[in-house]
PDB file of N, CA and C in Angstrom:
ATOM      1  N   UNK A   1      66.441 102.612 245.324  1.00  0.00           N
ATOM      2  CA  UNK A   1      65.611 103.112 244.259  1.00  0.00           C
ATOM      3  C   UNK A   1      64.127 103.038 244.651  1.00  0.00           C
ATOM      4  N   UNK A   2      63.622 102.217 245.392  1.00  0.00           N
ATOM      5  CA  UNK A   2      62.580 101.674 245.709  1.00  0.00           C
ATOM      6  C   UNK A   2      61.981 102.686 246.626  1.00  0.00           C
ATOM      7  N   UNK A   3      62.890 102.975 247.764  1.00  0.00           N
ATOM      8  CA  UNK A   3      62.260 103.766 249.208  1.00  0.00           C
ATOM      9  C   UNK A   3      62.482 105.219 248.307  1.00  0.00           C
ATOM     10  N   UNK A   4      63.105 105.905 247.065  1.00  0.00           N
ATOM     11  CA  UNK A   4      63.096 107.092 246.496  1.00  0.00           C
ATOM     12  C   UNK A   4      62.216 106.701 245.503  1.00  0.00           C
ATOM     13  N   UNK A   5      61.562 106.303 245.493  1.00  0.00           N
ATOM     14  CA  UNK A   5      60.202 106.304 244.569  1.00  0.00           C
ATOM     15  C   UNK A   5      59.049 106.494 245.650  1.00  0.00           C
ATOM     16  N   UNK A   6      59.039 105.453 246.527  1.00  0.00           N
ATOM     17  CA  UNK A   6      57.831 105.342 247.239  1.00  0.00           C
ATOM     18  C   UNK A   6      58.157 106.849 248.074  1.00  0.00           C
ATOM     19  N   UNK A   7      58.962 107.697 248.642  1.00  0.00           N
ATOM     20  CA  UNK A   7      58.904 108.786 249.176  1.00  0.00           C
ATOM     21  C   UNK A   7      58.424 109.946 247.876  1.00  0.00           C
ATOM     22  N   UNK A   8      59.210 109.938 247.093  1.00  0.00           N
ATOM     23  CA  UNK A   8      58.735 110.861 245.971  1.00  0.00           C
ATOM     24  C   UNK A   8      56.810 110.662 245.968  1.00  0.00           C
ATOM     25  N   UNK A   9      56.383 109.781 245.384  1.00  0.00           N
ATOM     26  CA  UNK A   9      55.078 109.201 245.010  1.00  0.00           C
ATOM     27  C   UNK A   9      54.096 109.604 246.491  1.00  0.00           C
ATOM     28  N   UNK A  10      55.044 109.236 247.417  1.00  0.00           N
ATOM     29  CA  UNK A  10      53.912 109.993 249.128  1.00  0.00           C
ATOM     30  C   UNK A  10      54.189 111.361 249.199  1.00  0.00           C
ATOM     31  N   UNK A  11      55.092 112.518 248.843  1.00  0.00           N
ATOM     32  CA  UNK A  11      55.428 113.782 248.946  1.00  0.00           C
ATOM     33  C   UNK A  11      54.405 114.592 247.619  1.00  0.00           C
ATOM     34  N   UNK A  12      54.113 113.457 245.782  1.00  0.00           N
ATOM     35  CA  UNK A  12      53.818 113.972 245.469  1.00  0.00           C
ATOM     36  C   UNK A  12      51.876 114.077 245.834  1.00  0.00           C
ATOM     37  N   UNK A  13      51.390 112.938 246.544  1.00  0.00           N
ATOM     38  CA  UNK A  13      50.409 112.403 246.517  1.00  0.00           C
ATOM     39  C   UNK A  13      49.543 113.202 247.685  1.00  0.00           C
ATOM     40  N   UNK A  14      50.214 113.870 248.925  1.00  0.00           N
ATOM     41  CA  UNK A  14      50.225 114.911 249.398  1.00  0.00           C
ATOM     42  C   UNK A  14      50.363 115.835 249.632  1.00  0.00           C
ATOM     43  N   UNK A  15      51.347 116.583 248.757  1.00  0.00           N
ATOM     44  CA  UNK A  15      51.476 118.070 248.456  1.00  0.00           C
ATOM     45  C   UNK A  15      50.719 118.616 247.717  1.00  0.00           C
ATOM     46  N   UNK A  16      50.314 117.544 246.326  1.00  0.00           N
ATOM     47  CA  UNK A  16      49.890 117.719 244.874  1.00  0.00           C
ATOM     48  C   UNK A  16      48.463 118.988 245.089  1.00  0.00           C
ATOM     49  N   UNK A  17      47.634 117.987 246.183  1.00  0.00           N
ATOM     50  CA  UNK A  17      46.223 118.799 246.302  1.00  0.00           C
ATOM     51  C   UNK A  17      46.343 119.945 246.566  1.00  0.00           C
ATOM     52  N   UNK A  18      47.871 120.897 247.544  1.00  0.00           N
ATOM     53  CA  UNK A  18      48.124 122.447 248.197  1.00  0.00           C
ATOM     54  C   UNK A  18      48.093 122.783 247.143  1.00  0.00           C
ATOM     55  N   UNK A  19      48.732 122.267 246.065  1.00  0.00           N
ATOM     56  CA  UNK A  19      49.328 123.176 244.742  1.00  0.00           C
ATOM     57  C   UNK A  19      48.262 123.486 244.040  1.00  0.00           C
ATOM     58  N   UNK A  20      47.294 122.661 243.958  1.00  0.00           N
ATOM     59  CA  UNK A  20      46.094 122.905 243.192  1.00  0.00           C
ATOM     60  C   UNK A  20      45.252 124.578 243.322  1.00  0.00           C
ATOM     61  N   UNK A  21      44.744 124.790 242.187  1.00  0.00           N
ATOM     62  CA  UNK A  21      44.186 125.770 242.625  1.00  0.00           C
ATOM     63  C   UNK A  21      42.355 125.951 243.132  1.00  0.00           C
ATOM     64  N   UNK A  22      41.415 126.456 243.512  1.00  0.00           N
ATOM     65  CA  UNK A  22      40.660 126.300 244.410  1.00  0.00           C
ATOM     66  C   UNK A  22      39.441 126.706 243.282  1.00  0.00           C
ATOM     67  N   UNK A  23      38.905 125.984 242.729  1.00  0.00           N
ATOM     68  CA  UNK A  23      37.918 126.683 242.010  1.00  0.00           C
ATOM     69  C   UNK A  23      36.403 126.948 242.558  1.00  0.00           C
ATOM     70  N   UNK A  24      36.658 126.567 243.662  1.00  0.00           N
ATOM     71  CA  UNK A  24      35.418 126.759 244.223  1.00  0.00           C
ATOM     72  C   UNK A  24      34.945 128.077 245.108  1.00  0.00           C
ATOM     73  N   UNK A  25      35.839 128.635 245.731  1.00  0.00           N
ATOM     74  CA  UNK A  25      36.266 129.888 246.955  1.00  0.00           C
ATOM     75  C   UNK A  25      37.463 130.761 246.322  1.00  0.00           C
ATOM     76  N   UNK A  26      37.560 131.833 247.040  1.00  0.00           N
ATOM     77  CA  UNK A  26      38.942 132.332 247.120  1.00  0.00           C
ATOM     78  C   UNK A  26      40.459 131.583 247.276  1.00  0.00           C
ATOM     79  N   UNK A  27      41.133 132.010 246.972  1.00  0.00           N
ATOM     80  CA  UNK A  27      42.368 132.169 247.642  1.00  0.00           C
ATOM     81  C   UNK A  27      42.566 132.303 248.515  1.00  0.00           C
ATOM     82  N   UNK A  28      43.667 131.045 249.382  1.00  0.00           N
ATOM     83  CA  UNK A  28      43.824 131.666 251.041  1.00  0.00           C
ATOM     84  C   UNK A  28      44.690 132.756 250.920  1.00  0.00           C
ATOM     85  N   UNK A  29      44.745 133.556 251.457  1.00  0.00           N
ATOM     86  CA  UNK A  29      45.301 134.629 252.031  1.00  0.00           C
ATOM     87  C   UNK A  29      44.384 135.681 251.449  1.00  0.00           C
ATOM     88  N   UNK A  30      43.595 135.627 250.324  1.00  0.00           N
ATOM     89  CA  UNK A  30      43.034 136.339 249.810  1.00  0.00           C
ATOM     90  C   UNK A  30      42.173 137.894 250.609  1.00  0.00           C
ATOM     91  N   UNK A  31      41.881 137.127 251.393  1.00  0.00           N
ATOM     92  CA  UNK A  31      40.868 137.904 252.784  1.00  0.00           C
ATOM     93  C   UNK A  31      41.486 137.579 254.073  1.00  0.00           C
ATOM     94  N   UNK A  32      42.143 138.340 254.194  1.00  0.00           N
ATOM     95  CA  UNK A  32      43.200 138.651 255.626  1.00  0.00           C
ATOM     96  C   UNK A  32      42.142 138.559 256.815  1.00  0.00           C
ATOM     97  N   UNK A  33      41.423 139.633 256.597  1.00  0.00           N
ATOM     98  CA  UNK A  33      40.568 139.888 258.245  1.00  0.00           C
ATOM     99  C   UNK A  33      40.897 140.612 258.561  1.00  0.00           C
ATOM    100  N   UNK A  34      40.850 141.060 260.049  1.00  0.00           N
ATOM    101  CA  UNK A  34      41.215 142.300 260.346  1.00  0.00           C
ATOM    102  C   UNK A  34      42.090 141.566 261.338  1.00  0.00           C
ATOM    103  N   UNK A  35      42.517 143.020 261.755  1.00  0.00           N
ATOM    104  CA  UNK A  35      44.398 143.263 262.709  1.00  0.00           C
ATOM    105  C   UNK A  35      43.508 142.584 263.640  1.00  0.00           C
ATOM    106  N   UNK A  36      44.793 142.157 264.794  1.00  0.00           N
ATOM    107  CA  UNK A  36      44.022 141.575 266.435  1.00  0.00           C
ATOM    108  C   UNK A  36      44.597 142.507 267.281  1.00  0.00           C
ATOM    109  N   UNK A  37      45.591 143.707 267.209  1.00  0.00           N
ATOM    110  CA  UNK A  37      45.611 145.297 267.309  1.00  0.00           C
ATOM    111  C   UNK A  37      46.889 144.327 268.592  1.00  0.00           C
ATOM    112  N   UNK A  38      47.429 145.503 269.099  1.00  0.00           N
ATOM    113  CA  UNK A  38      48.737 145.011 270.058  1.00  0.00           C
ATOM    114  C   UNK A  38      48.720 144.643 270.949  1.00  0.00           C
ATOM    115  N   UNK A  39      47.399 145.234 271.665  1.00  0.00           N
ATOM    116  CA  UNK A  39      46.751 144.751 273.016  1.00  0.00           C
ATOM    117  C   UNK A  39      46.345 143.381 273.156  1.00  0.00           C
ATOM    118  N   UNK A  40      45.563 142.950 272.153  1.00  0.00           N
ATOM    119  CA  UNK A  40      45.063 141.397 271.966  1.00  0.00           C
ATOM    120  C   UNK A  40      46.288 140.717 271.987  1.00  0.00           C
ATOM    121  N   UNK A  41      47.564 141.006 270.838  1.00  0.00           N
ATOM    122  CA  UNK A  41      48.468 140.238 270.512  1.00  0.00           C
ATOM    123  C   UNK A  41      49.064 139.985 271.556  1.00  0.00           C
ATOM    124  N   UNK A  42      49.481 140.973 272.419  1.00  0.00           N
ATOM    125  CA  UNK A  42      50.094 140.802 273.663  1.00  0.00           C
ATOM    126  C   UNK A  42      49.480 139.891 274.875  1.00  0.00           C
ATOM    127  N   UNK A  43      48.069 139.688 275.134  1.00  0.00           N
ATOM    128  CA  UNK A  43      47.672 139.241 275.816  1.00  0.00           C
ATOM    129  C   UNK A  43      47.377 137.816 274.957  1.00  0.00           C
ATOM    130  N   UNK A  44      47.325 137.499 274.000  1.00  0.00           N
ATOM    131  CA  UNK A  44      47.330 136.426 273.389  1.00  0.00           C
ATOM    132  C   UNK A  44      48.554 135.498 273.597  1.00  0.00           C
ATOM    133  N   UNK A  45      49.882 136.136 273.167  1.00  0.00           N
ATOM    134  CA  UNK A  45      51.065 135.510 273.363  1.00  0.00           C
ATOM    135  C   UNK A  45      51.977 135.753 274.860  1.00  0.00           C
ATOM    136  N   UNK A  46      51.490 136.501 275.537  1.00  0.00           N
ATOM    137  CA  UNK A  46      52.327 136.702 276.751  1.00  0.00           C
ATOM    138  C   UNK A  46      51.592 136.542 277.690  1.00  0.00           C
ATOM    139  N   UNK A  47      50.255 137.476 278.005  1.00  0.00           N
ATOM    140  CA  UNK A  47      49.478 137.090 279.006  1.00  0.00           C
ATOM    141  C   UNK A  47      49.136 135.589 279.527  1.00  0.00           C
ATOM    142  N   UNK A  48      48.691 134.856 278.464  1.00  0.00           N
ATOM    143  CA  UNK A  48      47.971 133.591 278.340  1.00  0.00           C
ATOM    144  C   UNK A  48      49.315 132.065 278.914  1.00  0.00           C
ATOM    145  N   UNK A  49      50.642 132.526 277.960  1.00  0.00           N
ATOM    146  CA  UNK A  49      51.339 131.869 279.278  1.00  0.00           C
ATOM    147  C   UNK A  49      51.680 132.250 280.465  1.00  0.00           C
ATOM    148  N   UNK A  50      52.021 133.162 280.811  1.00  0.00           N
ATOM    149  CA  UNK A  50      52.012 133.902 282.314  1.00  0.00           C
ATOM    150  C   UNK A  50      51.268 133.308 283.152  1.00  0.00           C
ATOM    151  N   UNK A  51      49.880 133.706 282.639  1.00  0.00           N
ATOM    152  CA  UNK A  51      48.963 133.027 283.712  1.00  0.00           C
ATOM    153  C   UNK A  51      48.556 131.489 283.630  1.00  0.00           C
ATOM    154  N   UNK A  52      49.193 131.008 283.044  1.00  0.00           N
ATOM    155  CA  UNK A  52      49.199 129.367 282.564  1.00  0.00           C
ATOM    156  C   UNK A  52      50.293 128.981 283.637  1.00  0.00           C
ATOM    157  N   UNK A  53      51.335 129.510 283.894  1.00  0.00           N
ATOM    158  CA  UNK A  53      52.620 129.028 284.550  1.00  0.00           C
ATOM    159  C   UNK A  53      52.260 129.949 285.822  1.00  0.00           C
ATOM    160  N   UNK A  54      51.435 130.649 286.412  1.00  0.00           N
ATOM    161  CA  UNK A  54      51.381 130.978 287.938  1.00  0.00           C
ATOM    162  C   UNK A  54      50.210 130.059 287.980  1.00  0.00           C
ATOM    163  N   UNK A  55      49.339 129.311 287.072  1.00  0.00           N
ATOM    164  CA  UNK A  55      48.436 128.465 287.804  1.00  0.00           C
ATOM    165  C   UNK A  55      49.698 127.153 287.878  1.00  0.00           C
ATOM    166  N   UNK A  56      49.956 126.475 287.672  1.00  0.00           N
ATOM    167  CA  UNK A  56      50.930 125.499 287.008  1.00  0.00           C
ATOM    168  C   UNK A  56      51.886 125.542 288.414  1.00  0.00           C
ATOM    169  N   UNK A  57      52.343 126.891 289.021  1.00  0.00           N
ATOM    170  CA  UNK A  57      52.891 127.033 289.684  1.00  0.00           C
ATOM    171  C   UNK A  57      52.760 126.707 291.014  1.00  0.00           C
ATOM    172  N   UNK A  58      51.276 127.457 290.922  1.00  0.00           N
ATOM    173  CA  UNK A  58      50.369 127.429 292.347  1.00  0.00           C
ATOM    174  C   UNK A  58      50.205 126.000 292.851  1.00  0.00           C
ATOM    175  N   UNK A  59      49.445 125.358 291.596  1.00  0.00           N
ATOM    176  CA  UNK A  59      49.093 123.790 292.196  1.00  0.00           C
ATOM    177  C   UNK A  59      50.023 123.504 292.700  1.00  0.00           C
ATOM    178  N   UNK A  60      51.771 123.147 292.298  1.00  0.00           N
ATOM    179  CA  UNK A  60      52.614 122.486 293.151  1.00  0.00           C
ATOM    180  C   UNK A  60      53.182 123.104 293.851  1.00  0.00           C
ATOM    181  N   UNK A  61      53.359 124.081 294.018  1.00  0.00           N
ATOM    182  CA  UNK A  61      53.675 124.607 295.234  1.00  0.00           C
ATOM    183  C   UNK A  61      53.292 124.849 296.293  1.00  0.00           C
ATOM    184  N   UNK A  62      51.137 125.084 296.503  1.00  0.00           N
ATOM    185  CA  UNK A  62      50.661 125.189 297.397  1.00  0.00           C
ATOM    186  C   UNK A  62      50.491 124.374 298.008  1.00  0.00           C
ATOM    187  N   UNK A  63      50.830 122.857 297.670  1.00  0.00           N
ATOM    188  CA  UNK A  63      50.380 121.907 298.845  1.00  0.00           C
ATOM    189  C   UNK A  63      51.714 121.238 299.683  1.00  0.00           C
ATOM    190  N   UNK A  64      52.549 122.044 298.917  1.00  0.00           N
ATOM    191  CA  UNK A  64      53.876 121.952 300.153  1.00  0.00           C
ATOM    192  C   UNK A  64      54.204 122.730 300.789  1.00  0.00           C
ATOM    193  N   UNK A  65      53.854 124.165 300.597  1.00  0.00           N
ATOM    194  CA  UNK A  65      53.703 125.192 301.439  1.00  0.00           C
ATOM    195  C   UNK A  65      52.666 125.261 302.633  1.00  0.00           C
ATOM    196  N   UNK A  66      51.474 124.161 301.881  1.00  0.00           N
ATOM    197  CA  UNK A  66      50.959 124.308 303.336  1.00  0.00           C
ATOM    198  C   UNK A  66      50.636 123.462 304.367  1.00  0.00           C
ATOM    199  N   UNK A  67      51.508 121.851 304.111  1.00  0.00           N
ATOM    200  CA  UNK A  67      52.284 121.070 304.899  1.00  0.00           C
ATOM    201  C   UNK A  67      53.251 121.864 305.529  1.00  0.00           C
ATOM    202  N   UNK A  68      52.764 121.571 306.871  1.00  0.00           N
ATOM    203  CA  UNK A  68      53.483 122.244 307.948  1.00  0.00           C
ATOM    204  C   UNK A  68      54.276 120.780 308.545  1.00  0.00           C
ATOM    205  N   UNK A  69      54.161 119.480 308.665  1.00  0.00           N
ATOM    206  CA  UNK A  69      54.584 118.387 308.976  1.00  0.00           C
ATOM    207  C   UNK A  69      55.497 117.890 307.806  1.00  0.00           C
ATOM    208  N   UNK A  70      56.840 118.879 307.629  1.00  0.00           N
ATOM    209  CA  UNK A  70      57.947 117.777 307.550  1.00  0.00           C
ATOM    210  C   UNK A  70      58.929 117.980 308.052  1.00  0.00           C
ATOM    211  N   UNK A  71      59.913 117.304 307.436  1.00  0.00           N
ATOM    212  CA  UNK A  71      61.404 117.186 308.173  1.00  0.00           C
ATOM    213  C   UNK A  71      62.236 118.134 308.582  1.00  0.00           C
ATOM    214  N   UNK A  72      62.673 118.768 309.209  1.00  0.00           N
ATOM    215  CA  UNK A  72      64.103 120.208 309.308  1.00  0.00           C
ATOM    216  C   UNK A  72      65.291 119.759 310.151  1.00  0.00           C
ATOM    217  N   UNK A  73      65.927 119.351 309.579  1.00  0.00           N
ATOM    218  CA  UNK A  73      67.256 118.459 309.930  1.00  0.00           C
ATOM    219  C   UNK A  73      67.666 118.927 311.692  1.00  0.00           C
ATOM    220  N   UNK A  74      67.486 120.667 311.951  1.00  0.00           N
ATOM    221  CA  UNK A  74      67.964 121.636 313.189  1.00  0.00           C
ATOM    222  C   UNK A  74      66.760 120.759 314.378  1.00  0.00           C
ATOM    223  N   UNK A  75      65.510 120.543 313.511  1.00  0.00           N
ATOM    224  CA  UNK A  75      64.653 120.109 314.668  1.00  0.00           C
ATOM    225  C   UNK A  75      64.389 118.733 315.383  1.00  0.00           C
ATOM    226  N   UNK A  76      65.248 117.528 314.750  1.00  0.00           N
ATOM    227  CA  UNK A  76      64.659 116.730 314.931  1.00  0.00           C
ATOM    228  C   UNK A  76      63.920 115.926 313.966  1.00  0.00           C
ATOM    229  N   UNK A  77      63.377 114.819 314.221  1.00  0.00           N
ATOM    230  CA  UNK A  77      62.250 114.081 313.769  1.00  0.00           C
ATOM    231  C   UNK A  77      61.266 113.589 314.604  1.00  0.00           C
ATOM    232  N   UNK A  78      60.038 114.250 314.701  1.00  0.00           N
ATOM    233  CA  UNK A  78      58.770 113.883 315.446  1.00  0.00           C
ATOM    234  C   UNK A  78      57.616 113.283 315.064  1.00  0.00           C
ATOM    235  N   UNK A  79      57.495 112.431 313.882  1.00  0.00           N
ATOM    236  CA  UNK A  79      56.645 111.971 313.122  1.00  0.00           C
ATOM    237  C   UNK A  79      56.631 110.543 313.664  1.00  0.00           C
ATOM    238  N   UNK A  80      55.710 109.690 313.663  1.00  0.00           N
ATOM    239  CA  UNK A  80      55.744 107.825 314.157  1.00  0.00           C
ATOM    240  C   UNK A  80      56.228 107.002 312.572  1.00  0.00           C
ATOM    241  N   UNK A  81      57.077 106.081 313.279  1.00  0.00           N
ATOM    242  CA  UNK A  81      57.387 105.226 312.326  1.00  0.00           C
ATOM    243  C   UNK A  81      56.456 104.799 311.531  1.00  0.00           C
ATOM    244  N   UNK A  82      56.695 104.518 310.417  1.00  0.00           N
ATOM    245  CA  UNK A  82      55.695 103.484 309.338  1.00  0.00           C
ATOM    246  C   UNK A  82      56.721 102.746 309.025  1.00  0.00           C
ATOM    247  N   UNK A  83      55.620 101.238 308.652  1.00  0.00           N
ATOM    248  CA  UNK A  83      56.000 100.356 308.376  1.00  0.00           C
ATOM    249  C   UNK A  83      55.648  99.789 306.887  1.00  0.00           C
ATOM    250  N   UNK A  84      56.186 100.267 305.960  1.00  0.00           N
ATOM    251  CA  UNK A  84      55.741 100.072 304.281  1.00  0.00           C
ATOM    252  C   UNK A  84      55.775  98.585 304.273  1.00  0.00           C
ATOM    253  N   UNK A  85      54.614  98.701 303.737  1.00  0.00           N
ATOM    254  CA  UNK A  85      54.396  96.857 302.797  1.00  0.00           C
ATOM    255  C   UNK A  85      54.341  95.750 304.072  1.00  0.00           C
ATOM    256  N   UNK A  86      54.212  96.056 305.450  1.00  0.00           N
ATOM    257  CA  UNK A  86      54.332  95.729 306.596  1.00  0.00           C
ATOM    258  C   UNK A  86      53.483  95.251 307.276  1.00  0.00           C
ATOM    259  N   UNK A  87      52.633  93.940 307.992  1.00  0.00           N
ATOM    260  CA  UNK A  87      51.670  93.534 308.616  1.00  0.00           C
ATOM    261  C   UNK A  87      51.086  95.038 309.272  1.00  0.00           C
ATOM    262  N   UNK A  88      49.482  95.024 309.220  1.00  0.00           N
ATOM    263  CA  UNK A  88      48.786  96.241 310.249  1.00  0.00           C
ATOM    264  C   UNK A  88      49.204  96.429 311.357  1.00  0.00           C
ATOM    265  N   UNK A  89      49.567  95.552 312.169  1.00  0.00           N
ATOM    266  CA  UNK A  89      50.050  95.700 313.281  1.00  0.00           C
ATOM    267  C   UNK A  89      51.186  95.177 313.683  1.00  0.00           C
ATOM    268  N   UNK A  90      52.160  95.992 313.346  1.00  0.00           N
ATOM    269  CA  UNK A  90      53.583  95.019 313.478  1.00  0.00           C
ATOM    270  C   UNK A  90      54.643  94.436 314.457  1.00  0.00           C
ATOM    271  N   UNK A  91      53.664  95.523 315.901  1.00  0.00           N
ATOM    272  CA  UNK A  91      54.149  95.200 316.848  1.00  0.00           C
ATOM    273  C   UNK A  91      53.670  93.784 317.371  1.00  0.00           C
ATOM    274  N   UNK A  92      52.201  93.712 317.210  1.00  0.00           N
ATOM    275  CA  UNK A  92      51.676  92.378 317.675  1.00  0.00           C
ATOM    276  C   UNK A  92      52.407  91.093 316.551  1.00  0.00           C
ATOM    277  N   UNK A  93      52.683  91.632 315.302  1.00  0.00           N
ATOM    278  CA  UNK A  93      53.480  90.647 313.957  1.00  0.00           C
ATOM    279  C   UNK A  93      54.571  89.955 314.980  1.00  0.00           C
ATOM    280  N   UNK A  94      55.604  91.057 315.119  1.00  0.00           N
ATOM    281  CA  UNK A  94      57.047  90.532 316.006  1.00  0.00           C
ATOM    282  C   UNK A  94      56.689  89.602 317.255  1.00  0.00           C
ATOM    283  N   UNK A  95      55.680  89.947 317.965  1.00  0.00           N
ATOM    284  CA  UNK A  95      55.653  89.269 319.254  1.00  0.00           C
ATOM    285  C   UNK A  95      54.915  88.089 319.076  1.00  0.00           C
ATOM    286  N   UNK A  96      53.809  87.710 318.044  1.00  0.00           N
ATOM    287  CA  UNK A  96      53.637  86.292 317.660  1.00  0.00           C
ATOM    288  C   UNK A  96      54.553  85.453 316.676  1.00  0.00           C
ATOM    289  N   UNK A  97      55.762  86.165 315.981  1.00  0.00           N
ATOM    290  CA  UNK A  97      56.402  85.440 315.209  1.00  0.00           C
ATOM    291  C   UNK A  97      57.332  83.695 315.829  1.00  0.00           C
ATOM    292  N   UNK A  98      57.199  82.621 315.561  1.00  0.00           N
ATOM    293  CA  UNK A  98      57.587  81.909 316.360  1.00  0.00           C
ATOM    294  C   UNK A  98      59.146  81.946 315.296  1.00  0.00           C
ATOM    295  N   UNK A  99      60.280  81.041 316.168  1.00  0.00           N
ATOM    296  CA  UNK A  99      61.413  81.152 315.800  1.00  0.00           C
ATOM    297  C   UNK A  99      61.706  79.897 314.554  1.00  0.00           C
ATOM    298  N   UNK A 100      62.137  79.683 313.870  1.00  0.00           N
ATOM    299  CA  UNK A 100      62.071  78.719 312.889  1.00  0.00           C
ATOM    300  C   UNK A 100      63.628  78.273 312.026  1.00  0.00           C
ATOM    301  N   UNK A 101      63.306  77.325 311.553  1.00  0.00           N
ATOM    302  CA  UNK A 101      64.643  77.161 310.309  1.00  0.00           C
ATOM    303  C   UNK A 101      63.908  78.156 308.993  1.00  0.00           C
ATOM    304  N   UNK A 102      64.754  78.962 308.824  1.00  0.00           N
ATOM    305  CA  UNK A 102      64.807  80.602 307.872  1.00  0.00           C
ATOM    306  C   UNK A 102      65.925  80.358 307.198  1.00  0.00           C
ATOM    307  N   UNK A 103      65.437  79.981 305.615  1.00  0.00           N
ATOM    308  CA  UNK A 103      66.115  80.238 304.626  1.00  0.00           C
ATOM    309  C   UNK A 103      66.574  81.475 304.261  1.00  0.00           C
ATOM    310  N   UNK A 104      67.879  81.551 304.227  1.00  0.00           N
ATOM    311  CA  UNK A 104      68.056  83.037 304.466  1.00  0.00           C
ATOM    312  C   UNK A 104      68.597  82.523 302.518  1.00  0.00           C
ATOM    313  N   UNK A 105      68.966  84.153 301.432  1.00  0.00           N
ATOM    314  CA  UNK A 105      69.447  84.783 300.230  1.00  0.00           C
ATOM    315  C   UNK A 105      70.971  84.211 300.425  1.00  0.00           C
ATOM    316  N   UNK A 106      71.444  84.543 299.249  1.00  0.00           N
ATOM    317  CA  UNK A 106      73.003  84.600 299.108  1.00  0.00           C
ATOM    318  C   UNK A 106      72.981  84.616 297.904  1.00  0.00           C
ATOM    319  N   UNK A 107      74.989  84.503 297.670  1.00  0.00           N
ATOM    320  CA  UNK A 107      75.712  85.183 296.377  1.00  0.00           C
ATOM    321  C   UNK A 107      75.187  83.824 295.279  1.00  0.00           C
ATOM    322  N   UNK A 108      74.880  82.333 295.900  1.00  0.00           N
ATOM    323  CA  UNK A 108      74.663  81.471 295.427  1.00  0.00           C
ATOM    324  C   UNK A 108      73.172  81.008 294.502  1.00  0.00           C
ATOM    325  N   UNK A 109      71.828  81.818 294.976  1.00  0.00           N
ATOM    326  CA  UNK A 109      70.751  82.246 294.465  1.00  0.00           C
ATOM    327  C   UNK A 109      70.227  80.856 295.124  1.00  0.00           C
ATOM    328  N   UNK A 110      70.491  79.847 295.940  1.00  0.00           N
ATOM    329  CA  UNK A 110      70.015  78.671 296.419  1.00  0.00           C
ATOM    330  C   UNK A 110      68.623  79.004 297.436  1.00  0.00           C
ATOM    331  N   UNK A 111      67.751  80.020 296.971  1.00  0.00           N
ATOM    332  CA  UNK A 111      67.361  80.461 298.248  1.00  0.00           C
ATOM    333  C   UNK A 111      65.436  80.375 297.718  1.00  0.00           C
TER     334      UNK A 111
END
């Protein structure tokens, strides 16, 4: 009863003012304006996304089109390893690493 009062009381408390009538101005609809003729309409609703979605398009597509450096399964891979999240120099990393007791993970979480 409570949440159908308080919805009624917010539906009437914001609709109430549309219903009112305007004593100050016209009536909306009163003064239309003029046509925006077929040409406008068309370029309003069709043109305007068109060219919204070939820009939209362009950005992501042109900068993989014009990466010439990636992968093609027929050719090979000719690019140098990286080493993500990896000392700068990882070759010199491995060859100073000394050998140690290394807690290694497991199913046990003791780690």
């Amino acid at each position: 009863m409570t949440t159908s009062l308080a919805a009624l009381t917010t539906v009437l408390l914001t609709a109430g003012p549309a219903l009112a009538d305007n004593p100050i101005g016209p009536a909306e609809g009163e003064d239309p304006g003029s046509s925006l003729g077929l040409v406008k309409t068309l370029l309003l609703y069709i043109g305007i996304p068109v060219v919204a979605a070939i820009v939209i398009f362009a950005v992501v597509w042109l900068p993989g089109a014009v990466n010439a450096n990636r992968y093609r399964p027929a050719k090979g891979w000719n690019a140098e390893p990286v080493w993500f999240a990896g000392p700068p120099a990882p070759v010199e990393a491995v060859r100073s690493a000394e050998l140690g007791d290394v807690v290694r993970g497991g199913a046990r979480g003791d780690w």
